[in-house]
Protein backbone atom coordinates (compact mmCIF):
# COMPACT_ATOMS: atom_id res chain seq x y z
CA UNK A 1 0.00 0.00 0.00
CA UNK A 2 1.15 3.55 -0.59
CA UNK A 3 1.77 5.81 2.18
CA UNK A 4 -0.46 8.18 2.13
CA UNK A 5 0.73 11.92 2.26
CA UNK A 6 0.60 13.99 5.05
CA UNK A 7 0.25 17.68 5.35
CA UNK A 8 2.15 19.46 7.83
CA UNK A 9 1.04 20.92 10.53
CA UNK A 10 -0.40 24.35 10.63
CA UNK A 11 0.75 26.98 12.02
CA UNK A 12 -0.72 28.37 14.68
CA UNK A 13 -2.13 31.85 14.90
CA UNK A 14 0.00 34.96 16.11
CA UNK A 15 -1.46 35.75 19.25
CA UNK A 16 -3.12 39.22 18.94
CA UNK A 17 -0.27 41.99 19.92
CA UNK A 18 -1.41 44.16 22.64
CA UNK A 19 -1.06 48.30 21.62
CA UNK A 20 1.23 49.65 22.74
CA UNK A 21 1.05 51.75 26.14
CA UNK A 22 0.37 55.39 25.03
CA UNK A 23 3.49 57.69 25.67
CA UNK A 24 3.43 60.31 28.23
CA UNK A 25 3.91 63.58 27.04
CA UNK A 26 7.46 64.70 27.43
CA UNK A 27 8.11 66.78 30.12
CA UNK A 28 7.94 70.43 29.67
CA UNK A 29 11.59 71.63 28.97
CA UNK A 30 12.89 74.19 31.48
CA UNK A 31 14.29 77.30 29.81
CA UNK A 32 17.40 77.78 29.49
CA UNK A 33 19.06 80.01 32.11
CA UNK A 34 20.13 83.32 31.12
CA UNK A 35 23.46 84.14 30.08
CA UNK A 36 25.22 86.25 32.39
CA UNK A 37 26.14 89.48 30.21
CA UNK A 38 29.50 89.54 29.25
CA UNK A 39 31.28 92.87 28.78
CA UNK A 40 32.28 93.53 25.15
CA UNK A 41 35.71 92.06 24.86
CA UNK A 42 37.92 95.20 24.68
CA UNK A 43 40.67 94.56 22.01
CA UNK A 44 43.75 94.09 23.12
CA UNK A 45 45.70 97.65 22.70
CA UNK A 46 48.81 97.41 20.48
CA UNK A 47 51.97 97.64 22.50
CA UNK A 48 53.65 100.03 21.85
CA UNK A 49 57.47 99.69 21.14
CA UNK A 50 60.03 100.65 23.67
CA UNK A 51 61.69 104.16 22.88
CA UNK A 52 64.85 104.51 21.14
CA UNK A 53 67.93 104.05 23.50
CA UNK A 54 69.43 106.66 21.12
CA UNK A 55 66.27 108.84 20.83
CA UNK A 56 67.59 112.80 22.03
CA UNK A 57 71.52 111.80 21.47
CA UNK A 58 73.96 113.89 19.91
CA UNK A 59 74.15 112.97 16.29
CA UNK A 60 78.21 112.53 17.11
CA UNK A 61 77.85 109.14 17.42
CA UNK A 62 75.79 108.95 14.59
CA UNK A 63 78.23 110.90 12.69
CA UNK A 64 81.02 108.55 13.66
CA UNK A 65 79.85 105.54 12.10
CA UNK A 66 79.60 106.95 8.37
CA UNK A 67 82.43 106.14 5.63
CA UNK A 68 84.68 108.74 5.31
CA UNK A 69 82.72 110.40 1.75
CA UNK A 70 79.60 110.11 3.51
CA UNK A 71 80.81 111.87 6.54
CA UNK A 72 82.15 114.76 4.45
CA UNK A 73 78.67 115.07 3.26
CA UNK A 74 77.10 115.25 6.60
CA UNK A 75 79.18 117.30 7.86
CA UNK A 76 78.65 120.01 5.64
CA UNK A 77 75.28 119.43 5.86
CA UNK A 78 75.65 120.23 9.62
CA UNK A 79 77.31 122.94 8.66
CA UNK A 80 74.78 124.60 6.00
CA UNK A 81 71.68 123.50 8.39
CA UNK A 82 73.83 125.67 11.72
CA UNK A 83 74.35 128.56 9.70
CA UNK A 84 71.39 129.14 7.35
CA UNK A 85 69.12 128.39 10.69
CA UNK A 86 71.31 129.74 13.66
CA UNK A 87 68.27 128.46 16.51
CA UNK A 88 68.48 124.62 15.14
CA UNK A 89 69.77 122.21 17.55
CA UNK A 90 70.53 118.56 16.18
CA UNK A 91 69.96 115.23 17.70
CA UNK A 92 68.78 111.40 17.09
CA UNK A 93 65.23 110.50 16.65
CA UNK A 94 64.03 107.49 14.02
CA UNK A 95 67.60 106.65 13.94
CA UNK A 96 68.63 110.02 12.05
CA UNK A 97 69.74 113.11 13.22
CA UNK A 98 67.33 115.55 13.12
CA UNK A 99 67.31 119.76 13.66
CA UNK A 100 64.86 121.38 15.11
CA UNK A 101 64.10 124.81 16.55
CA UNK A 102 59.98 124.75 17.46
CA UNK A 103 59.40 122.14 15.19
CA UNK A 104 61.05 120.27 12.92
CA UNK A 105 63.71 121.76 10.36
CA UNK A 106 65.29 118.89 8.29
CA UNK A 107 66.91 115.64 8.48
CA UNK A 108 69.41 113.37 6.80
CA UNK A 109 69.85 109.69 6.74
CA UNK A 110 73.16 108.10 5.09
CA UNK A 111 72.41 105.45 2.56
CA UNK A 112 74.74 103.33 0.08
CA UNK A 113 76.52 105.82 -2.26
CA UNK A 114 74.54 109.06 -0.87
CA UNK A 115 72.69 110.75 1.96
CA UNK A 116 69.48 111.65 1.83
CA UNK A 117 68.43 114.87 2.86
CA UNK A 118 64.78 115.29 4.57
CA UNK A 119 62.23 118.42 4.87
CA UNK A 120 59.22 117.96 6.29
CA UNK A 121 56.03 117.98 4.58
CA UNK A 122 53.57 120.06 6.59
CA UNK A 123 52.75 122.48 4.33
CA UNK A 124 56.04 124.60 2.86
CA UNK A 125 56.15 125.12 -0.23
CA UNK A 126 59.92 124.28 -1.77
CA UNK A 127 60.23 123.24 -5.11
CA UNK A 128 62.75 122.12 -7.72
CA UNK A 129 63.77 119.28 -9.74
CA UNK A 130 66.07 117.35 -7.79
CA UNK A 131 63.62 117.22 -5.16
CA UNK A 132 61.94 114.13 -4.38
CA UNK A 133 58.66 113.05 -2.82
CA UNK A 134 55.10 114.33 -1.81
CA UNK A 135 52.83 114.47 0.97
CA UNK A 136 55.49 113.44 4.19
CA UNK A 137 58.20 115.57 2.64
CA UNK A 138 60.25 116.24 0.19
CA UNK A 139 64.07 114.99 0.07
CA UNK A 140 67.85 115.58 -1.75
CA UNK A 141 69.68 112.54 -2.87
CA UNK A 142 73.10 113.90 -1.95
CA UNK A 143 76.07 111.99 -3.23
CA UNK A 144 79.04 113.78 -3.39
CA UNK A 145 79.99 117.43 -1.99
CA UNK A 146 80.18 118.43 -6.05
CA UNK A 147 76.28 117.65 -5.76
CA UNK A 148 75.41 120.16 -2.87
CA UNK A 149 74.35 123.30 -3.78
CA UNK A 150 74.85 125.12 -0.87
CA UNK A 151 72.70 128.36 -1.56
CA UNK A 152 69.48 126.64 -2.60
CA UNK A 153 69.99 124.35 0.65
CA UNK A 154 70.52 127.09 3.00
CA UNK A 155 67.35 128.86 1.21
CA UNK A 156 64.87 125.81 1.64
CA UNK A 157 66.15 125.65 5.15
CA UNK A 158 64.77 129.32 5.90
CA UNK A 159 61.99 128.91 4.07
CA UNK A 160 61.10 125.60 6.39
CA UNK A 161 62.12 127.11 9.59
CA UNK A 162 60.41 130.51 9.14
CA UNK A 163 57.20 128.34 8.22
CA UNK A 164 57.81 126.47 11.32
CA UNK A 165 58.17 129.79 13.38
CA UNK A 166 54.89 130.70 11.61
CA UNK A 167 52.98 127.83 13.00
């Protein structure tokens, strides 16, 4: 005889699933405390740098440490500056020697192969080709003695200090 098939068992039912317990409402959120205020962070102020040790010095030592054609130059700068403006006295600021009487006269700087010669730019009017540069001054390239002329220097000088004295 032929065995006879059987079917498998069934499966049973799921059981039901029970819903779900309803969620409590999520508790009211405190607010957030308030920020202390802060004072506006002031900005740090710039430091500024230490003077000069040579700031007010005689312009000697300056003078010293030139090559001998560049101290020929500044020399008789010193020299034109003193007697065109009898009232300037020299001495180091910036690194330079500067003359002033009540306010600043002129200035000169040694550089390779020539010195430069400073006025200041507040307002006098000098003029002439060989002069150099606008709005904080105007300046000589000076590089030999041949190169100075010594009238037109002595006459910018006045000019300078007597609109200095005007001020």
């Amino acid at each position: 005889m032929a065995a006879a098939k059987t079917k498998p068992p069934a499966k049973k039912p799921a059981p039901a699933k029970k819903p779900a317990p309803a969620k409590k409402p999520a508790p009211a959120k405190k607010p957030a405390p308030a920020k202390k205020p802060t004072a506006a962070k002031k900005p740090t102020p710039a430091k500024k740098p230490a003077a000069r040790a040579d700031l007010g010095a005689p312009i000697d030592g300056y003078l010293g440490k030139l090559d001998r054609d560049q101290r020929a130059i500044a020399d008789a700068l010193v020299a034109i500056i003193t007697t065109a403006v009898p009232g300037a006295t020299g001495s180091l600021k910036w690194g330079m020697p500067v003359f002033e009487t009540t306010g600043m006269i002129a200035y000169f700087r040694a550089q390779k192969g020539y010195v430069r010669l400073g006025f200041p730019g507040d307002g006098v009017a000098i003029e002439h080709p060989s002069l150099y540069g606008e709005g904080s001054g105007k300046h000589l390239r000076v590089a030999s003695l041949a190169d100075m002329d010594r009238a037109r220097i002595s006459g910018w000088l006045r000019a300078v200090a007597a609109h200095v004295a005007a001020k």
